[in-house]
Protein backbone atom coordinates (compact mmCIF):
# COMPACT_ATOMS: atom_id res chain seq x y z
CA UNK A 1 6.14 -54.56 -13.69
CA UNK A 2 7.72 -56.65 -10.94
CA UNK A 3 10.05 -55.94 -8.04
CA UNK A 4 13.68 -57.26 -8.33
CA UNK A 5 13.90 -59.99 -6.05
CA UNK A 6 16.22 -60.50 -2.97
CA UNK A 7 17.17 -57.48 -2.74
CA UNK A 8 18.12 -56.21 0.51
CA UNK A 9 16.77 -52.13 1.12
CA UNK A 10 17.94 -50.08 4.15
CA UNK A 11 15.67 -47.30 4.92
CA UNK A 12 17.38 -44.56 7.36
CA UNK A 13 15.99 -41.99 9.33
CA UNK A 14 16.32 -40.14 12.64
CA UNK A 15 14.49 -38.23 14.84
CA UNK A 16 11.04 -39.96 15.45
CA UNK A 17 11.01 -41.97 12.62
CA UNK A 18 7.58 -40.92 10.49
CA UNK A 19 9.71 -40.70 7.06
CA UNK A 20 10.88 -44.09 7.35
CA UNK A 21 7.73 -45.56 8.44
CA UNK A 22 6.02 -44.17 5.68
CA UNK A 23 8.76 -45.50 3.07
CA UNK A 24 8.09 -48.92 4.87
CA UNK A 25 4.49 -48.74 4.52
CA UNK A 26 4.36 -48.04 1.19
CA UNK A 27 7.45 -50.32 0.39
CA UNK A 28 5.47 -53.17 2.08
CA UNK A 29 1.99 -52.75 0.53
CA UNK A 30 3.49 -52.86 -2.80
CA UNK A 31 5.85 -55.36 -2.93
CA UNK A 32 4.98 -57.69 0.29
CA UNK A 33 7.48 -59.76 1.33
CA UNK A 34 10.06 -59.79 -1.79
CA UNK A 35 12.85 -57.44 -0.30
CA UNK A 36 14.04 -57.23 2.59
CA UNK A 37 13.74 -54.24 4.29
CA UNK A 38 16.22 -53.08 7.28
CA UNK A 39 15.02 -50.06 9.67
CA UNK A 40 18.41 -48.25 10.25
CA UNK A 41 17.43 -45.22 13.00
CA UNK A 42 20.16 -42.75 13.81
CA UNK A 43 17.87 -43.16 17.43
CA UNK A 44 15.92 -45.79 19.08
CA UNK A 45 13.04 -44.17 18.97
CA UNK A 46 13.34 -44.25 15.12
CA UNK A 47 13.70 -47.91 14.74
CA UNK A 48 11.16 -48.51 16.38
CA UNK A 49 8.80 -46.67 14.45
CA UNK A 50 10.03 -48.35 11.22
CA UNK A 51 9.79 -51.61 13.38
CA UNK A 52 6.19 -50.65 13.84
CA UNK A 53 5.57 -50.00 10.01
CA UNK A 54 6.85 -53.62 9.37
CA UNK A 55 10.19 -53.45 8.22
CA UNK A 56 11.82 -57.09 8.68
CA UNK A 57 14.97 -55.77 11.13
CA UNK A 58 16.29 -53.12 12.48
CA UNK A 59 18.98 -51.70 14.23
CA UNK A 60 20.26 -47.77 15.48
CA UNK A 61 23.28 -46.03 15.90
CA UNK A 62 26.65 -45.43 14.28
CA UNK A 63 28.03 -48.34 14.36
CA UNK A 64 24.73 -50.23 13.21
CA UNK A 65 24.26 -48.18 10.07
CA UNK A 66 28.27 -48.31 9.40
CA UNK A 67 28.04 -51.75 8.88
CA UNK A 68 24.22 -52.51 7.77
CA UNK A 69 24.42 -50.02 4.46
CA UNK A 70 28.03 -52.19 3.58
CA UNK A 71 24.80 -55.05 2.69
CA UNK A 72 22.44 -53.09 0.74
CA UNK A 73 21.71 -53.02 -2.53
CA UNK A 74 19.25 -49.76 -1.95
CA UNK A 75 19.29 -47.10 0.64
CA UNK A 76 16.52 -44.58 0.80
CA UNK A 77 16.17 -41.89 3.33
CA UNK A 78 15.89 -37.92 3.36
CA UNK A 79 19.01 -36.17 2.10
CA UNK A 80 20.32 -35.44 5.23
CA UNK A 81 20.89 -39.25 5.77
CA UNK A 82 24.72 -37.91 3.81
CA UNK A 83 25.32 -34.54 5.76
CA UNK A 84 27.21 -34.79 8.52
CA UNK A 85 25.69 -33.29 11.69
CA UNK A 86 22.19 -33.11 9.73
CA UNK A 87 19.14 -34.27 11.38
CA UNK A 88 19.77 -31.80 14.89
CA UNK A 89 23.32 -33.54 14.46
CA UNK A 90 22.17 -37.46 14.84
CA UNK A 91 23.92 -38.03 11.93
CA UNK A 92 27.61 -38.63 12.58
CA UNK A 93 30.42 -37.97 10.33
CA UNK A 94 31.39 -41.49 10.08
CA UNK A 95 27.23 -42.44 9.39
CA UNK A 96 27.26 -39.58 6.56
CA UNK A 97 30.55 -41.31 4.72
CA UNK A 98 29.75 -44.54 4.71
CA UNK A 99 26.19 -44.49 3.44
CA UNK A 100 27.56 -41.38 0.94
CA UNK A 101 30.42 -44.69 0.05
CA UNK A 102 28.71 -47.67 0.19
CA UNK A 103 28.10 -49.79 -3.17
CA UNK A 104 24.27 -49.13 -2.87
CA UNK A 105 22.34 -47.07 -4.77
CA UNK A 106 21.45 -44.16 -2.85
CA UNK A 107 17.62 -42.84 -3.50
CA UNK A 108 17.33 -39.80 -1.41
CA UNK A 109 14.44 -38.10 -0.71
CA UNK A 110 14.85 -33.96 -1.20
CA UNK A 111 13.51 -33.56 2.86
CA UNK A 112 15.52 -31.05 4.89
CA UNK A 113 15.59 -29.45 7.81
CA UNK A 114 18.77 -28.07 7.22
CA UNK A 115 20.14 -24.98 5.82
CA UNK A 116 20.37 -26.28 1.95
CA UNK A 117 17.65 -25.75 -1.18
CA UNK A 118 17.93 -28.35 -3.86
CA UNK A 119 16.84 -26.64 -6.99
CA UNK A 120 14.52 -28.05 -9.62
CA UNK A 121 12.42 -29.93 -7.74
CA UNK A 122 8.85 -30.48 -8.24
CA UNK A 123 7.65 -30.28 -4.30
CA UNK A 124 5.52 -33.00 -4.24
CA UNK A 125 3.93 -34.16 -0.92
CA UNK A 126 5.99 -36.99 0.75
CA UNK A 127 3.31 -39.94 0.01
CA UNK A 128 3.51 -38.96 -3.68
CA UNK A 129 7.03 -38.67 -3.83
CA UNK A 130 7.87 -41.97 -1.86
CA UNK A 131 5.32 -43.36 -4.60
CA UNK A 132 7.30 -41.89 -7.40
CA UNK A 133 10.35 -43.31 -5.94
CA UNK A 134 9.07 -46.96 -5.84
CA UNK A 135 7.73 -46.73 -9.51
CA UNK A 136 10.69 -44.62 -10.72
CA UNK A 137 13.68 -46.09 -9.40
CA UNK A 138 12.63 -49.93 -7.50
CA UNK A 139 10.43 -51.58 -10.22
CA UNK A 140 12.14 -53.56 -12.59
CA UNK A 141 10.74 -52.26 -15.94
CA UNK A 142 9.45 -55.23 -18.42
């Protein structure tokens, strides 16, 4: 099973940043160099933890993630990333709708801090689930 190629993933997150980073670890040591992964933090501080992990860019804000997830074929981040005023409000109304509009497929991870339960979920740790993600959803089956 190989990676689709060029493709161009935006990871989001806020706060300090350790979901991201740990979607752009394990993003990194399994497909390398063949995406190109964009650290979108609703913070600085955020970016530059995912800058840390290795993503290629990054940028934070509104106005950066309005007009970086208009790019991407994937975005991946916890399911606040589509909640406005989620995340201890860092996520903006106008962040919420356009990543919630954009022509990328959305993988969001079932993470919240907020006042929702997602039923039917299987609770797996985070490493295992950001593993199921990449195998489930950004592998290109043969």
């Amino acid at each position: 099973m190989e990676p689709e190629k060029n493709r161009i993933i935006c990871v989001i997150d806020g706060q300090g940043g350790g979901i991201g980073s740990l979607i752009i670890k394990k993003l990194k040591e399994r497909f390398e160099e063949s995406m190109e992964i964009i650290a979108l933090g609703t913070n600085a501080i955020a970016t530059a933890q995912m800058l840390k992990a290795k993503a290629n860019k990054g940028a934070s804000g509104n106005n950066a993630i309005i007009q970086t997830v208009k790019k991407a074929d994937v975005v991946i981040g916890p399911v606040g990333i589509i909640m406005p005023h989620a995340m201890l409000g860092e996520v903006t109304l106008e962040m919420a709708e356009a990543i919630s509009l954009c022509r990328a497929k959305k993988i969001l991870l079932p993470l919240s801090q907020e006042n929702l339960e997602i039923a039917g979920l299987s609770g797996l740790p985070l490493p295992q689930l950001v593993d199921e993600v990449i195998e489930k959803y950004l592998v290109k089956n043969s």
